[in-house]
N, C-alpha and C. Protein backbone atom coordinates (compact mmCIF):
# COMPACT_ATOMS: atom_id res chain seq x y z
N UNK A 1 1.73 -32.79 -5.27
CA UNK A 1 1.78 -31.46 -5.81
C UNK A 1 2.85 -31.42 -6.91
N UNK A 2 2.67 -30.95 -7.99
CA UNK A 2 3.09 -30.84 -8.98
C UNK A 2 4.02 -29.91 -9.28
N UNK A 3 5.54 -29.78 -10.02
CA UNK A 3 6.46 -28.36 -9.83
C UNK A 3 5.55 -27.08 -10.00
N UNK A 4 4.82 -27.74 -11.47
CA UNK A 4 3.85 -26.47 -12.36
C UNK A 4 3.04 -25.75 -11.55
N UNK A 5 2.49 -26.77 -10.05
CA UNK A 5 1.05 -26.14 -9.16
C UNK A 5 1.94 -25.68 -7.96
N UNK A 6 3.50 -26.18 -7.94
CA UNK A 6 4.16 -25.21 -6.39
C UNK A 6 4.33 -24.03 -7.01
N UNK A 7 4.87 -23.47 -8.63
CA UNK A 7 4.91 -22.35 -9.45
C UNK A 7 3.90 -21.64 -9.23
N UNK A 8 2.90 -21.96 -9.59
CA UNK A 8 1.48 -21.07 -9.55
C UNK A 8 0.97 -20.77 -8.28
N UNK A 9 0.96 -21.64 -7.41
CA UNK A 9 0.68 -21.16 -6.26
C UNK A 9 2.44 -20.07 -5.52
N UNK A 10 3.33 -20.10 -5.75
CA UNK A 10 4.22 -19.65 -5.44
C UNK A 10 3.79 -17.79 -5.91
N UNK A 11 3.84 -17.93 -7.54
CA UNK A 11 3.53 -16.91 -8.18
C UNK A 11 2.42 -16.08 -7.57
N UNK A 12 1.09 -16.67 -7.41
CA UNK A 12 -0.34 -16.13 -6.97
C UNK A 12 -0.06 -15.67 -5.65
N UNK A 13 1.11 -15.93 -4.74
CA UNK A 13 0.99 -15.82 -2.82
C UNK A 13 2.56 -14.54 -2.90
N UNK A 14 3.06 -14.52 -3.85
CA UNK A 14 3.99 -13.40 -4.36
C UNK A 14 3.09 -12.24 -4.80
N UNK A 15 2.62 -12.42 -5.49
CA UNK A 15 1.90 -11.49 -6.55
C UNK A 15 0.10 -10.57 -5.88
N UNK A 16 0.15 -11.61 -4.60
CA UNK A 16 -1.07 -11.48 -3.30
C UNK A 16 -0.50 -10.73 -2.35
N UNK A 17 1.18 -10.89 -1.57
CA UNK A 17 1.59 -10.25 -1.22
C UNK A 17 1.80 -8.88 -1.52
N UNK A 18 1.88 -8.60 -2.73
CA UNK A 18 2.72 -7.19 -3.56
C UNK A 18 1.66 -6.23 -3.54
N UNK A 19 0.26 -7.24 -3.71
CA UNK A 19 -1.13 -5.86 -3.97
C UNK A 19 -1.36 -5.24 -3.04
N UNK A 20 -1.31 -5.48 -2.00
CA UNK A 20 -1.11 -4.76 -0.33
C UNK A 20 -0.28 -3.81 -0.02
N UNK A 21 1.02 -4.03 -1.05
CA UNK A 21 2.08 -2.73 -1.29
C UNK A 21 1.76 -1.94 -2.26
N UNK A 22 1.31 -2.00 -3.18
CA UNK A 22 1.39 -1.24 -4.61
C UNK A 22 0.35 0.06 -4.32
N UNK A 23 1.06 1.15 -3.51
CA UNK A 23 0.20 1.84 -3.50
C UNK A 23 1.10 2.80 -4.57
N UNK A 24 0.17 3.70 -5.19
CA UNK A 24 0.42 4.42 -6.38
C UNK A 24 -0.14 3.40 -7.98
N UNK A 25 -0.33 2.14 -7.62
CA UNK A 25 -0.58 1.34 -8.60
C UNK A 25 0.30 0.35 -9.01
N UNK A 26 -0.14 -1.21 -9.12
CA UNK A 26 0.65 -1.87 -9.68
C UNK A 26 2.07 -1.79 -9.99
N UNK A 27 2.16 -1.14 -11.19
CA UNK A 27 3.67 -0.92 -11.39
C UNK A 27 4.53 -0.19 -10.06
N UNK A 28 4.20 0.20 -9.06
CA UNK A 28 4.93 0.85 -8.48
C UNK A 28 6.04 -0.35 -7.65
N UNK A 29 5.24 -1.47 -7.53
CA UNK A 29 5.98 -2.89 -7.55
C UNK A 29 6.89 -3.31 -7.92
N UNK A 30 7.05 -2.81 -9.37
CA UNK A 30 7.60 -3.50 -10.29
C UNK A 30 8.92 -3.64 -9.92
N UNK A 31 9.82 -2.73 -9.42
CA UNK A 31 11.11 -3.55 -9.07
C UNK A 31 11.40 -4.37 -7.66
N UNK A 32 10.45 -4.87 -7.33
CA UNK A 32 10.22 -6.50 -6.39
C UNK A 32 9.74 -7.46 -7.08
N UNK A 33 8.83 -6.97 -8.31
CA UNK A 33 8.37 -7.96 -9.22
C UNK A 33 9.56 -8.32 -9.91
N UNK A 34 10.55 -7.87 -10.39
CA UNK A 34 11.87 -8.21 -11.05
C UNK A 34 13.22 -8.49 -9.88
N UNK A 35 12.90 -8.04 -8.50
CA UNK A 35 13.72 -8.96 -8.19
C UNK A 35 13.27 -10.60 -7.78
N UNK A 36 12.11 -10.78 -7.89
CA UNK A 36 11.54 -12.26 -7.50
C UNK A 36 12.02 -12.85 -8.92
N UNK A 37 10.88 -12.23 -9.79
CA UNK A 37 10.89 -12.94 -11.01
C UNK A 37 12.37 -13.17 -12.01
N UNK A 38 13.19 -12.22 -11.70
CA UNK A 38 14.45 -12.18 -12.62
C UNK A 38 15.64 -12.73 -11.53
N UNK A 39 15.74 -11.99 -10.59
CA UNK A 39 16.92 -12.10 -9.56
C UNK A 39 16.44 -13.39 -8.59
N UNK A 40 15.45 -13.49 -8.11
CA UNK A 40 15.65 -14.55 -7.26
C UNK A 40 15.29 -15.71 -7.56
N UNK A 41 14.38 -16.02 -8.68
CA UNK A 41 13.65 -17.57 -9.05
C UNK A 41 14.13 -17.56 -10.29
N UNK A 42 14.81 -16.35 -11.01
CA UNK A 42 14.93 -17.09 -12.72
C UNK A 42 14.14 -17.28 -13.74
N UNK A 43 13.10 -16.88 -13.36
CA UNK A 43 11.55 -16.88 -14.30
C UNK A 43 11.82 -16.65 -15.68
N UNK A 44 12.56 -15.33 -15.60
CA UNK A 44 12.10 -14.62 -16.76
C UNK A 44 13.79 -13.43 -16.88
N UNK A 45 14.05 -13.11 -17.95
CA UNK A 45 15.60 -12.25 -18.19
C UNK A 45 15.23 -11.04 -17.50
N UNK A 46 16.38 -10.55 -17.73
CA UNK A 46 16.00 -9.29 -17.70
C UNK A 46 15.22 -7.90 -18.44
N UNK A 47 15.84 -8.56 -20.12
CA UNK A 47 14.85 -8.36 -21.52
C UNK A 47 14.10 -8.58 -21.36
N UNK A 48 13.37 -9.83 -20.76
CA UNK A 48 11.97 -9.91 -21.33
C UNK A 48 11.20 -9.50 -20.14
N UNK A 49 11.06 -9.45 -18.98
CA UNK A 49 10.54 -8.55 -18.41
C UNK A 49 10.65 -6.83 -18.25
N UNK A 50 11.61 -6.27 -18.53
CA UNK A 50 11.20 -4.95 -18.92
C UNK A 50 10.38 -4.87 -20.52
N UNK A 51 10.41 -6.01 -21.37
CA UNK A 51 9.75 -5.92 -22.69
C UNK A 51 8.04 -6.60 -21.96
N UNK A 52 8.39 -7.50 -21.43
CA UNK A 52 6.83 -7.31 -20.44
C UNK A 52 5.97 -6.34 -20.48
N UNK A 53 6.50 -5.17 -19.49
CA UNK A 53 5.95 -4.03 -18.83
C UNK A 53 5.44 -3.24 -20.32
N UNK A 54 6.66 -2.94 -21.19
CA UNK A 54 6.30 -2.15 -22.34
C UNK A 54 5.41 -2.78 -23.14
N UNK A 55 5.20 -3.73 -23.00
CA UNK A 55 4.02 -4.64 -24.19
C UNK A 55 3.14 -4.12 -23.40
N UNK A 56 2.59 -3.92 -22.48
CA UNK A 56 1.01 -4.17 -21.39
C UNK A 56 0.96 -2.89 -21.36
N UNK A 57 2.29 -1.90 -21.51
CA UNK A 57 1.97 -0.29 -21.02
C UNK A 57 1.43 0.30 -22.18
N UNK A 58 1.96 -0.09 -23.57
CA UNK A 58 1.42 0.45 -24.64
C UNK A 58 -0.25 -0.25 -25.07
N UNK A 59 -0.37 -1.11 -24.84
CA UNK A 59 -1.58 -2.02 -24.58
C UNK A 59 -2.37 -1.09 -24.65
N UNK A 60 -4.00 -1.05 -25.03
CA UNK A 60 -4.81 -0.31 -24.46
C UNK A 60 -5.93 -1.04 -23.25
N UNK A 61 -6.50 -0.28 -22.42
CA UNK A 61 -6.59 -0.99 -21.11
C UNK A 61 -5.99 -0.51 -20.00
N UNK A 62 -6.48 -1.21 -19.10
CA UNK A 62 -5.71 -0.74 -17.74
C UNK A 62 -4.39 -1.23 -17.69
N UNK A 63 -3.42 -0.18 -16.69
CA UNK A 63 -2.01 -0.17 -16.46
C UNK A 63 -1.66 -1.62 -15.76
N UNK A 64 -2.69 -2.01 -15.07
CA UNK A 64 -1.99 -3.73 -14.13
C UNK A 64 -2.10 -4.58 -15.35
N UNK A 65 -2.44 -4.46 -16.75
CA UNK A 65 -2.19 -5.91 -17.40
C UNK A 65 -0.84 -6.41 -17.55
N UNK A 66 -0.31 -5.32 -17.37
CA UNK A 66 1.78 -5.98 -16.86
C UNK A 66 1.90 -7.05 -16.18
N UNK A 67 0.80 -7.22 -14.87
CA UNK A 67 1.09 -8.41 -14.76
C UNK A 67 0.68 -9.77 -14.83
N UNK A 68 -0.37 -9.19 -15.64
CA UNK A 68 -1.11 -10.33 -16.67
C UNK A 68 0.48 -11.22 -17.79
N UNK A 69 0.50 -10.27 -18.20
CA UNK A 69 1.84 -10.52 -19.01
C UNK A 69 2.80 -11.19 -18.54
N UNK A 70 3.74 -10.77 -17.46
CA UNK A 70 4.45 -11.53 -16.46
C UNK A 70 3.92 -12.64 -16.26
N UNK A 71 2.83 -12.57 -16.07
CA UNK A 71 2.42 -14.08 -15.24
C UNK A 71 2.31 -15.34 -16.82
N UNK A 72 2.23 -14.81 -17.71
CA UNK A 72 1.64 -15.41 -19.24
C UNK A 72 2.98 -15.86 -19.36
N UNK A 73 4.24 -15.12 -19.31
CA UNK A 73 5.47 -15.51 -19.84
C UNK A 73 6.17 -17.09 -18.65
N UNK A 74 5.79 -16.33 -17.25
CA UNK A 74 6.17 -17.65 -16.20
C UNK A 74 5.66 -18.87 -16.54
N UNK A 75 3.83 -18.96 -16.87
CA UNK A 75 3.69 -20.32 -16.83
C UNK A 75 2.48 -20.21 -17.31
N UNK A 76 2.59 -19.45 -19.00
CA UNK A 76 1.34 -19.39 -19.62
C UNK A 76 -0.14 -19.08 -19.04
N UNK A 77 -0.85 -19.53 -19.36
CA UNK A 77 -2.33 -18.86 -19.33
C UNK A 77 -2.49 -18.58 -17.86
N UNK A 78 -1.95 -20.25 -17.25
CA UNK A 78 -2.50 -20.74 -15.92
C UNK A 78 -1.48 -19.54 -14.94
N UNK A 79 -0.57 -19.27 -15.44
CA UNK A 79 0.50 -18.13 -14.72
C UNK A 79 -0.62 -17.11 -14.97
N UNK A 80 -1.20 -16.43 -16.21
CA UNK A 80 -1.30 -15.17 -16.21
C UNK A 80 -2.60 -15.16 -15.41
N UNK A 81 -3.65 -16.11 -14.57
CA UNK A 81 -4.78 -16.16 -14.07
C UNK A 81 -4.16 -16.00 -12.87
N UNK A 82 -3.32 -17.02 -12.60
CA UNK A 82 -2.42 -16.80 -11.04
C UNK A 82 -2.25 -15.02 -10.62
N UNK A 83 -0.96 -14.80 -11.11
CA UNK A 83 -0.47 -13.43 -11.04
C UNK A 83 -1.66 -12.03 -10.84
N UNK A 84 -2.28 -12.37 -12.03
CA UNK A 84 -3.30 -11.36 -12.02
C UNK A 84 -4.34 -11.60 -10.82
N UNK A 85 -4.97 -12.79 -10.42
CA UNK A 85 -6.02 -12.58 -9.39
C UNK A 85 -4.92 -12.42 -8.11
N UNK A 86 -3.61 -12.78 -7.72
CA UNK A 86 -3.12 -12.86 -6.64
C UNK A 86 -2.98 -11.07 -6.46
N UNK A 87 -2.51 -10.25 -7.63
CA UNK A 87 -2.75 -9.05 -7.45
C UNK A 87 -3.94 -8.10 -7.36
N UNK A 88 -4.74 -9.06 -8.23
CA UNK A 88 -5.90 -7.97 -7.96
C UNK A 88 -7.10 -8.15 -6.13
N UNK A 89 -6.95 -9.37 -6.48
CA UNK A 89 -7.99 -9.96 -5.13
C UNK A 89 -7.94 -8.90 -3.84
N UNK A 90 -6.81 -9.05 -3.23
CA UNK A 90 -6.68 -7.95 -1.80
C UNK A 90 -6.86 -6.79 -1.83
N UNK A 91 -6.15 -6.15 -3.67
CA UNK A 91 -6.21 -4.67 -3.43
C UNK A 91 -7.63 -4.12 -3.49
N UNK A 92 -8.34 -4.93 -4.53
CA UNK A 92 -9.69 -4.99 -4.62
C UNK A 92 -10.69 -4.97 -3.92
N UNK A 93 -10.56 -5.56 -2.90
CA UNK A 93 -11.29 -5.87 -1.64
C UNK A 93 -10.99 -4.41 -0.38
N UNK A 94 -9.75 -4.53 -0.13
CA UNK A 94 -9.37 -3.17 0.51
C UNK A 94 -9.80 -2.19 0.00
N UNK A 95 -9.80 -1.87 -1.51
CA UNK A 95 -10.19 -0.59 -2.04
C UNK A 95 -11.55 -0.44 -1.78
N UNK A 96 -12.30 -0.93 -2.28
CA UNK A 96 -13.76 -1.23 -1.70
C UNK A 96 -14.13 -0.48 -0.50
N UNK A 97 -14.15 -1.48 0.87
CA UNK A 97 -13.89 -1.03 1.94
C UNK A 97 -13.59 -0.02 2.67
N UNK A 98 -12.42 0.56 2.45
CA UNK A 98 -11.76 1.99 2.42
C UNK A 98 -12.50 2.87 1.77
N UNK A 99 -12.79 2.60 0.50
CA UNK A 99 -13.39 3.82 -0.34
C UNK A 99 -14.92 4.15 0.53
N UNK A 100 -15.82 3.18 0.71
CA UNK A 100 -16.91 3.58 1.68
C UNK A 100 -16.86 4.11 2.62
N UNK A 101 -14.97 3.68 3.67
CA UNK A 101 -15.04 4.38 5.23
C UNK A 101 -14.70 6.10 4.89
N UNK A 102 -13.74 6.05 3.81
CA UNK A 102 -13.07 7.59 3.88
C UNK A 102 -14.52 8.29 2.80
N UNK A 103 -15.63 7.82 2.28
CA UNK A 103 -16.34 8.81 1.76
C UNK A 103 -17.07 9.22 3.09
N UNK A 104 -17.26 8.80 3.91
CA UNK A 104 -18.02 8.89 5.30
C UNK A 104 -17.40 9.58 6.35
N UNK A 105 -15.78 9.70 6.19
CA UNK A 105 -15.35 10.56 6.86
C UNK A 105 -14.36 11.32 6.41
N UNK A 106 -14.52 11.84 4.91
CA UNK A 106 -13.81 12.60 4.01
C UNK A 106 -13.11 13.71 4.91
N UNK A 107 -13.65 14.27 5.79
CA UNK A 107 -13.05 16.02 6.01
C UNK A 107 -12.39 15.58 7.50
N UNK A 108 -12.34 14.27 7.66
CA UNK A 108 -11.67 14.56 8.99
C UNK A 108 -10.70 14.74 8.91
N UNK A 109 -9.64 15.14 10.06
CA UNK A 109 -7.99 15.53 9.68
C UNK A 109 -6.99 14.39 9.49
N UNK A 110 -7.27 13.16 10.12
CA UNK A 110 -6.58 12.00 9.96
C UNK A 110 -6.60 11.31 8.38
N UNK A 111 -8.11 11.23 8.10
CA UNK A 111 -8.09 11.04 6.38
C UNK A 111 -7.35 11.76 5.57
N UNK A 112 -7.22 12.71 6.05
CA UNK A 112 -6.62 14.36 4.74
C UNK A 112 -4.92 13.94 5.00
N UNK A 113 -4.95 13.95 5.82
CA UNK A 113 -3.23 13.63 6.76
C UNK A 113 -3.22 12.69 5.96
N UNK A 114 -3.60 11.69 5.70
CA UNK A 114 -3.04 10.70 5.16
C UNK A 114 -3.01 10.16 3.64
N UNK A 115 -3.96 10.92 3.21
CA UNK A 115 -3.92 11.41 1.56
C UNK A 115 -2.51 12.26 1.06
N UNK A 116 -2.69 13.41 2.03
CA UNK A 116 -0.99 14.37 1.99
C UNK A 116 0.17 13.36 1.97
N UNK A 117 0.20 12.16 3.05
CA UNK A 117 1.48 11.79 3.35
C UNK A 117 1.85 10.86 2.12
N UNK A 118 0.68 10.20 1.37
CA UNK A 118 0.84 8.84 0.65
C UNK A 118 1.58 9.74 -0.44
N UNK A 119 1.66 11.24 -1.05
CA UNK A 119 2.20 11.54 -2.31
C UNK A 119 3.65 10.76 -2.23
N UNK A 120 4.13 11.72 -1.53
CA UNK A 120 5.64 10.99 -1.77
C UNK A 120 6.42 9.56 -1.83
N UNK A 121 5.42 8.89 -0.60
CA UNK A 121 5.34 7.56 -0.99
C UNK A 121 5.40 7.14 -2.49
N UNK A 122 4.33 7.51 -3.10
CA UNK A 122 4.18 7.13 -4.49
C UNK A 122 4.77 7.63 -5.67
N UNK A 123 5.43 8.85 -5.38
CA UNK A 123 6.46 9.87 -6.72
C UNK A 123 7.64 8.68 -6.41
N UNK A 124 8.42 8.23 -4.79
CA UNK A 124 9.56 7.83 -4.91
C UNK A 124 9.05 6.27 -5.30
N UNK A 125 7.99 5.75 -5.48
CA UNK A 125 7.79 4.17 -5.74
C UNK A 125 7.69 4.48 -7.10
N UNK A 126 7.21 5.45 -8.13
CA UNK A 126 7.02 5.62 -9.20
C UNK A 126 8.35 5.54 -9.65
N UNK A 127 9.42 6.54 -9.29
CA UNK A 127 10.62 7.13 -9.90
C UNK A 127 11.73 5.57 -9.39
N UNK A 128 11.74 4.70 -8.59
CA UNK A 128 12.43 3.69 -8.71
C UNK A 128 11.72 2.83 -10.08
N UNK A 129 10.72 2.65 -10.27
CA UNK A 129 10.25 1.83 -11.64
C UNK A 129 10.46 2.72 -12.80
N UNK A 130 10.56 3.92 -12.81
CA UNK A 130 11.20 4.57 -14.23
C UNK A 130 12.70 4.04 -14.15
N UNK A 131 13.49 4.51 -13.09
CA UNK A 131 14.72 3.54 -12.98
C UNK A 131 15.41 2.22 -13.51
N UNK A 132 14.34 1.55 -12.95
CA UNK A 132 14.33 0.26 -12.81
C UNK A 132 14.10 -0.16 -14.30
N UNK A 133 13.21 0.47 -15.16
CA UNK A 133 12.94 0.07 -16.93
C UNK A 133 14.48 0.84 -17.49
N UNK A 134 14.55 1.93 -17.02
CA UNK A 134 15.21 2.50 -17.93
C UNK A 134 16.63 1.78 -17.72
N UNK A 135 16.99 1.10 -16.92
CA UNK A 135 18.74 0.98 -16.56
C UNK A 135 19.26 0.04 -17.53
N UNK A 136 18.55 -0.87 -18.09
CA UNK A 136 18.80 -2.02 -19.40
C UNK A 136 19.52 -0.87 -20.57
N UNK A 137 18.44 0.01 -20.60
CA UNK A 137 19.21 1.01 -22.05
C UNK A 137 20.40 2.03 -21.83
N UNK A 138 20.16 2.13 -20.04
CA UNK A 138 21.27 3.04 -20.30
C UNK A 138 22.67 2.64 -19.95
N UNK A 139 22.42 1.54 -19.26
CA UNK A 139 23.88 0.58 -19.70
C UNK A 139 24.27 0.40 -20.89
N UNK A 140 23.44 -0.02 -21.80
CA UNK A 140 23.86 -0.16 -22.92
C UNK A 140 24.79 0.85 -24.12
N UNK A 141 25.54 1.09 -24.00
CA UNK A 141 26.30 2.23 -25.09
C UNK A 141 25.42 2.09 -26.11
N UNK A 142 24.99 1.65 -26.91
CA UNK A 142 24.05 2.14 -28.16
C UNK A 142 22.99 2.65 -27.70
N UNK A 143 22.65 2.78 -26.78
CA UNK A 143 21.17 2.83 -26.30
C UNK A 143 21.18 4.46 -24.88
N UNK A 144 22.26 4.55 -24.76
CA UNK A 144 22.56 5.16 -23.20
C UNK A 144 21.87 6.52 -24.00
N UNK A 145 22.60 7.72 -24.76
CA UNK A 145 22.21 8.52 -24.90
C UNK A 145 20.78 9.14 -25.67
N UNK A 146 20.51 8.27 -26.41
CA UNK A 146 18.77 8.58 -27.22
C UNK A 146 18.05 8.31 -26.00
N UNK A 147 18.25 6.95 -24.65
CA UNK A 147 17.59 6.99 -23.57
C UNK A 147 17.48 8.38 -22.31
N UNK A 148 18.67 8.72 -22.47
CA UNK A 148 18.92 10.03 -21.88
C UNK A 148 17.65 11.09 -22.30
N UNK A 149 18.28 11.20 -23.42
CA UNK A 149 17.53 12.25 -24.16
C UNK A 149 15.93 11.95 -24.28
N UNK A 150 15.40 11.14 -24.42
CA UNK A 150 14.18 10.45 -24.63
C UNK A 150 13.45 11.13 -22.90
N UNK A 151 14.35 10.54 -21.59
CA UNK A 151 13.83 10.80 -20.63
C UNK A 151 13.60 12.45 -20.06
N UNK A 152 14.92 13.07 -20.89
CA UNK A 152 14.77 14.63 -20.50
C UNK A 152 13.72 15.08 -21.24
N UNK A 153 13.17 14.72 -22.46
CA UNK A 153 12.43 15.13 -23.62
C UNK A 153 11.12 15.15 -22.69
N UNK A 154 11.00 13.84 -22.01
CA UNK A 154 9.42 13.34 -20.89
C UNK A 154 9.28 14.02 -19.81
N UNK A 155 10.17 14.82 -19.37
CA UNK A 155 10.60 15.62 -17.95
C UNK A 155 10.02 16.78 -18.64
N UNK A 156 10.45 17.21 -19.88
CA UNK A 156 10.25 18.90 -20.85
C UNK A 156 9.13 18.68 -20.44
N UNK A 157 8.40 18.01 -21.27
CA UNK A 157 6.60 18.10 -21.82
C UNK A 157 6.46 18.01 -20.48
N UNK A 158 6.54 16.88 -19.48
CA UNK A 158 5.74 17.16 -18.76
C UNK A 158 5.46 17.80 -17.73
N UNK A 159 6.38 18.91 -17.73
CA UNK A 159 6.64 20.01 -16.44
C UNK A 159 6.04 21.18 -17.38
N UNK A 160 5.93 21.17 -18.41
CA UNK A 160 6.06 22.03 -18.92
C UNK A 160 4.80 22.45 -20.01
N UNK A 161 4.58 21.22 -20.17
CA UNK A 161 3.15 21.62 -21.39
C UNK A 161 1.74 20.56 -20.75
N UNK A 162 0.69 20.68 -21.37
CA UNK A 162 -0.56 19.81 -20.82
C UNK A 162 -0.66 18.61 -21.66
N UNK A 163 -0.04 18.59 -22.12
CA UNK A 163 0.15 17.49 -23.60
C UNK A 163 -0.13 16.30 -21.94
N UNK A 164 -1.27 15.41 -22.85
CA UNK A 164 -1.69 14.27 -21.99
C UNK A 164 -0.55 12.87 -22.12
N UNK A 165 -0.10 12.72 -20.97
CA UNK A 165 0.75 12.03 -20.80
C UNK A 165 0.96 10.24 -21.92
N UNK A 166 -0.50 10.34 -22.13
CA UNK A 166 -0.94 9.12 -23.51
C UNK A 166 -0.14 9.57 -24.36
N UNK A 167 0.21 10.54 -24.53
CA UNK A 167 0.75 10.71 -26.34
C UNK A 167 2.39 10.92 -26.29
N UNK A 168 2.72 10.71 -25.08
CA UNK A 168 4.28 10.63 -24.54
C UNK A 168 4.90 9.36 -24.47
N UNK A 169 3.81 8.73 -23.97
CA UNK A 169 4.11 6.96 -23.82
C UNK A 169 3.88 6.56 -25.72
N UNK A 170 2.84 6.84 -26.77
CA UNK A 170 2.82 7.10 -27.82
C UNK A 170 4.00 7.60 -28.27
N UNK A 171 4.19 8.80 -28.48
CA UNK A 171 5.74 9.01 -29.17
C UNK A 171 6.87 8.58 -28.80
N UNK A 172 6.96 8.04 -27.22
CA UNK A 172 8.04 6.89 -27.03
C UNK A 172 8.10 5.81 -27.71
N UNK A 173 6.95 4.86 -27.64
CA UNK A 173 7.03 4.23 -28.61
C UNK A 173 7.22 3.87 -30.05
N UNK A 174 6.59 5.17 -30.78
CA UNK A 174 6.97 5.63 -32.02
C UNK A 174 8.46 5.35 -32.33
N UNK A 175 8.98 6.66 -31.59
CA UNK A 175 10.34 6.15 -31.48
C UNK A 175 11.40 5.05 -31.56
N UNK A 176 10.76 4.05 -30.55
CA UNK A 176 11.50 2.56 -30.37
C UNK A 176 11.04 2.10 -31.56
N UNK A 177 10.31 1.92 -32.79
CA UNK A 177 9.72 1.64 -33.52
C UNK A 177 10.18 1.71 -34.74
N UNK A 178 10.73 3.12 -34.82
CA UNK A 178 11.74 3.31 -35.93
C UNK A 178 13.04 3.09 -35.73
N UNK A 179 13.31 2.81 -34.56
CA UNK A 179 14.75 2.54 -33.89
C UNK A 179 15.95 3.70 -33.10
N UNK A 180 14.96 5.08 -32.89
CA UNK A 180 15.58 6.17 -32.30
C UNK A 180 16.37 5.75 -31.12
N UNK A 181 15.58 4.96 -30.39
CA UNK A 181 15.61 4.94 -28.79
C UNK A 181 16.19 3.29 -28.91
């Protein structure tokens, strides 16, 4: 066995594990995906995996190509086939499954119960990965307050107006683009 094939298989049985957690979606992972990949194996900085996430988020396409990306930067192509089927395979299969049992027993009280309970689950798995991107900039003194402001600006609109959340992730980027943020 080869370092490159204990990597890939390491990556794919990480990344197989995580899809079984990621409820709210993929990214809700993401800060276990950065402590494997950054903190515990060294893969990848800390730059370039939060520049990861933002390459795949502005992407057009679905939100899991993040870890298409991740996996592309660990160990090229053969990483980004790893990563991606180790994440998609289980959740895929479960979703499936599930989605046929709960259309069949949509109104019972245990299904509903458990639709109610998963929100919060997923606002606090969401709000550690806004965290988790944002803490690079706001350490940073050049970067701390336009990040501030950038995040209260995303809190305004989106408590506050219907403006589709696409054109927020859009004018964020805009932003980083001209060098606001």
């Amino acid at each position: 066995m080869t370092p490159q094939w204990a990597q890939l298989q390491d990556l794919f049985l990480h990344f197989l594990s995580l899809s079984l957690l990621s409820i709210g979606g993929g990214i809700s992972t993401a800060p276990e995906m950065h402590r494997y990949l950054v903190t515990h194996r060294h893969w990848l900085s800390d730059t370039s995996f939060t520049e990861s996430i933002a390459l795949a988020q502005a992407a057009p396409g679905p939100n899991i190509l993040f870890v298409t990306v991740l996996g592309w930067k660990v160990a090229g192509l053969a990483g980004a086939v790893a990563a991606t089927a180790g994440m998609m395979l289980p959740s895929t299969t479960l979703v499936l499954m599930a989605t046929r049992w709960s259309r069949q027993h949509q109104y019972s009280l245990g299904v509903r119960a458990f639709k109610v309970g998963l929100a919060p689950l997923t606002l606090g798995l969401m709000l550690a990965t806004g965290w988790l991107l944002a803490q690079p900039y706001l350490l940073s003194p050049g970067h701390r307050l336009s990040t501030l402001g950038l995040i209260g600006l995303t809190m305004l609109f989106t408590l506050n107006t219907r403006i589709s959340l696409v054109w927020l992730v859009l004018g964020g980027g805009l932003l980083g683009v001209l060098g606001v943020v």
